[in-house]
Every structure is written in structure tokens, then in C-alpha cells.
C-alpha atoms as a PDB file:
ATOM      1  CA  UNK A   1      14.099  40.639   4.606  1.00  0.00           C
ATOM      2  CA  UNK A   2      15.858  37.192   3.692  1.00  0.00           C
ATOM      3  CA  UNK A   3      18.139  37.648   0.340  1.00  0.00           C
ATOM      4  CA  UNK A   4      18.462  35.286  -2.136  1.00  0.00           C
ATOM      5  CA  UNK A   5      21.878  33.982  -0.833  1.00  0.00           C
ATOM      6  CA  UNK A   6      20.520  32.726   2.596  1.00  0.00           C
ATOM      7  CA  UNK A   7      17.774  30.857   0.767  1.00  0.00           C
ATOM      8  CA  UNK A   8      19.868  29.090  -1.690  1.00  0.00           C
ATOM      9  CA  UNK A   9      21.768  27.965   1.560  1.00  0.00           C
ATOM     10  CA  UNK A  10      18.618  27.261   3.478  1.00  0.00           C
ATOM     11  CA  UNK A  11      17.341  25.297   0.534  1.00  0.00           C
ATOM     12  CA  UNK A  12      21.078  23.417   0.313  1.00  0.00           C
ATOM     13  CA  UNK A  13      20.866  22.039   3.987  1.00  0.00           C
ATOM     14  CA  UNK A  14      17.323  21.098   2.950  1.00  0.00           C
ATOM     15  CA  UNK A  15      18.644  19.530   0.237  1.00  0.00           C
ATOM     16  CA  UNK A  16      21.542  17.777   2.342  1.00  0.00           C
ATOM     17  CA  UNK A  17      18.795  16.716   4.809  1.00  0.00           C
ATOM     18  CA  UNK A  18      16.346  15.472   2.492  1.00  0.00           C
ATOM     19  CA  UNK A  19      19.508  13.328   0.753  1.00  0.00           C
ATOM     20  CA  UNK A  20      20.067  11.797   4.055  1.00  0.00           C
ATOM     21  CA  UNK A  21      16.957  10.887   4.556  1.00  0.00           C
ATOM     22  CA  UNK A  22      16.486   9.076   1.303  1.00  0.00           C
ATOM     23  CA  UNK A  23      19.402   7.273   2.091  1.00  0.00           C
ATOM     24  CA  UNK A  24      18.693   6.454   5.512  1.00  0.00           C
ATOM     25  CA  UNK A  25      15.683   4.896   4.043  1.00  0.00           C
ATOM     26  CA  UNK A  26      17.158   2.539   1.479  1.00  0.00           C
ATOM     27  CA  UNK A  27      19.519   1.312   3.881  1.00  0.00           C
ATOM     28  CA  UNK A  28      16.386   0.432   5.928  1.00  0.00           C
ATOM     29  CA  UNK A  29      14.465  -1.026   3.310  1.00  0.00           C
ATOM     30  CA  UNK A  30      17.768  -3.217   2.679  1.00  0.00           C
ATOM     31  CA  UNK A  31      17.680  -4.431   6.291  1.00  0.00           C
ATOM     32  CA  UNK A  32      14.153  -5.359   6.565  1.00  0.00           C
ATOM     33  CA  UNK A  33      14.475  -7.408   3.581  1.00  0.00           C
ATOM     34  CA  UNK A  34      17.450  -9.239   4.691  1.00  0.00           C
ATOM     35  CA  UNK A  35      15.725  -9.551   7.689  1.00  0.00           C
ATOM     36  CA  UNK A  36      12.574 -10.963   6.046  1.00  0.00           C
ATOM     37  CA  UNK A  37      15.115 -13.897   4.284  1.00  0.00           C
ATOM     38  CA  UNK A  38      16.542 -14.569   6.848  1.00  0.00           C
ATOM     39  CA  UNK A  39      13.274 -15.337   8.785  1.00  0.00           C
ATOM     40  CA  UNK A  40      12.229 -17.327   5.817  1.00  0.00           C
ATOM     41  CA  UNK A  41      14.749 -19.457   6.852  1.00  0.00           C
ATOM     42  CA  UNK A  42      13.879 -20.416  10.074  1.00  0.00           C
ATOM     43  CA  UNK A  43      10.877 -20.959  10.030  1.00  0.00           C
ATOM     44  CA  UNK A  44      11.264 -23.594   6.372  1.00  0.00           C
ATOM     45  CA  UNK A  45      14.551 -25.129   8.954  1.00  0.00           C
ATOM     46  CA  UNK A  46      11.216 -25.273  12.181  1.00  0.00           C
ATOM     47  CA  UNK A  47       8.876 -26.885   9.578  1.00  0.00           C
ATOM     48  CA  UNK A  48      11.405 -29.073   8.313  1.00  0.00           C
ATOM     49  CA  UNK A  49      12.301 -30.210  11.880  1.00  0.00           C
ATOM     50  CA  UNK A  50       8.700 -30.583  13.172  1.00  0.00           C
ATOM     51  CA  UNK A  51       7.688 -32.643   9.631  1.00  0.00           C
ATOM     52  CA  UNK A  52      10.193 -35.145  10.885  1.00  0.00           C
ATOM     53  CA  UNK A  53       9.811 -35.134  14.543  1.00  0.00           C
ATOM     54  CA  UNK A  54       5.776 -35.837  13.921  1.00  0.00           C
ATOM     55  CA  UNK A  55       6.683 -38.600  11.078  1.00  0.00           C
ATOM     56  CA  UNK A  56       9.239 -40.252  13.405  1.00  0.00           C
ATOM     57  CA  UNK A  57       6.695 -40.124  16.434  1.00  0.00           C
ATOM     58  CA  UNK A  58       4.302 -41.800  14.239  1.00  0.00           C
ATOM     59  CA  UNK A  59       6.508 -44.364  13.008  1.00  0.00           C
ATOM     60  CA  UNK A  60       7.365 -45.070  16.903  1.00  0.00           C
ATOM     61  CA  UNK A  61       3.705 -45.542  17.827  1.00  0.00           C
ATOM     62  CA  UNK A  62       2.834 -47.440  14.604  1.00  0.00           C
ATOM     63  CA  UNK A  63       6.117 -50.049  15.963  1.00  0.00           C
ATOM     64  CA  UNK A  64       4.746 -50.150  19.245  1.00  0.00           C
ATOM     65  CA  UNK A  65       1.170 -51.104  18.255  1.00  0.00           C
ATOM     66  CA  UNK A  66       2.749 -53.744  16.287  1.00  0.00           C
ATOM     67  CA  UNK A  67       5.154 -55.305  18.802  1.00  0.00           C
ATOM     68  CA  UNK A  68       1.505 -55.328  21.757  1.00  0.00           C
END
């Protein structure tokens, strides 16, 4: 029979564990959203980039049309 000293330290390494975990998991969450701003920030830098890169090709072929 299990007395009630071995499960207040079973339930204390549960405890421990279960702390862990938690914390594991905020450290996660923390990453993914640093992650996720950092990601926002590419792809606003890409869309910057290719706005430009498609109004200067325009502006290329309008000048070309113009000089025929």
C-alpha cells in the first residue's frame, strides 16, 4: 500500500513536471510570435520591392513606346 508521504512526492515531481511544461510552452508561444513579426517583415520589404520593380518596368515600357 502507497503512504501518504510517497504521494505527496509523486504529486511534487508532477507538480515540477507540469511547471516545466507550462513554461516550456510560453517560451514557445514567445518564439512563434517573434517569428510571425519577423515574417511580417519580409514579406511588407518583398511587396515593397516588387511594387517598385513592376512601376519601374512600366515606366520603361511606357518610355520606349514613346521614343518608337
Amino acid at each position: 500500500m502507497v503512504d501518504d508521504n510517497e504521494i505527496r512526492f509523486i504529486l511534487g515531481r508532477l507538480e515540477g513536471k507540469m511547471d516545466s511544461l507550462i513554461s516550456q510552452m510560453r517560451s514557445l508561444g514567445e518564439n512563434i510570435a517573434n517569428h510571425e513579426s519577423r515574417l511580417q517583415e519580409l514579406e511588407k520589404s518583398k511587396a515593397w520591392i516588387l511594387g517598385v520593380s513592376a512601376a519601374l518596368s512600366g515606366a520603361i515600357a511606357f518610355l520606349f513606346n514613346i521614343l518608337k
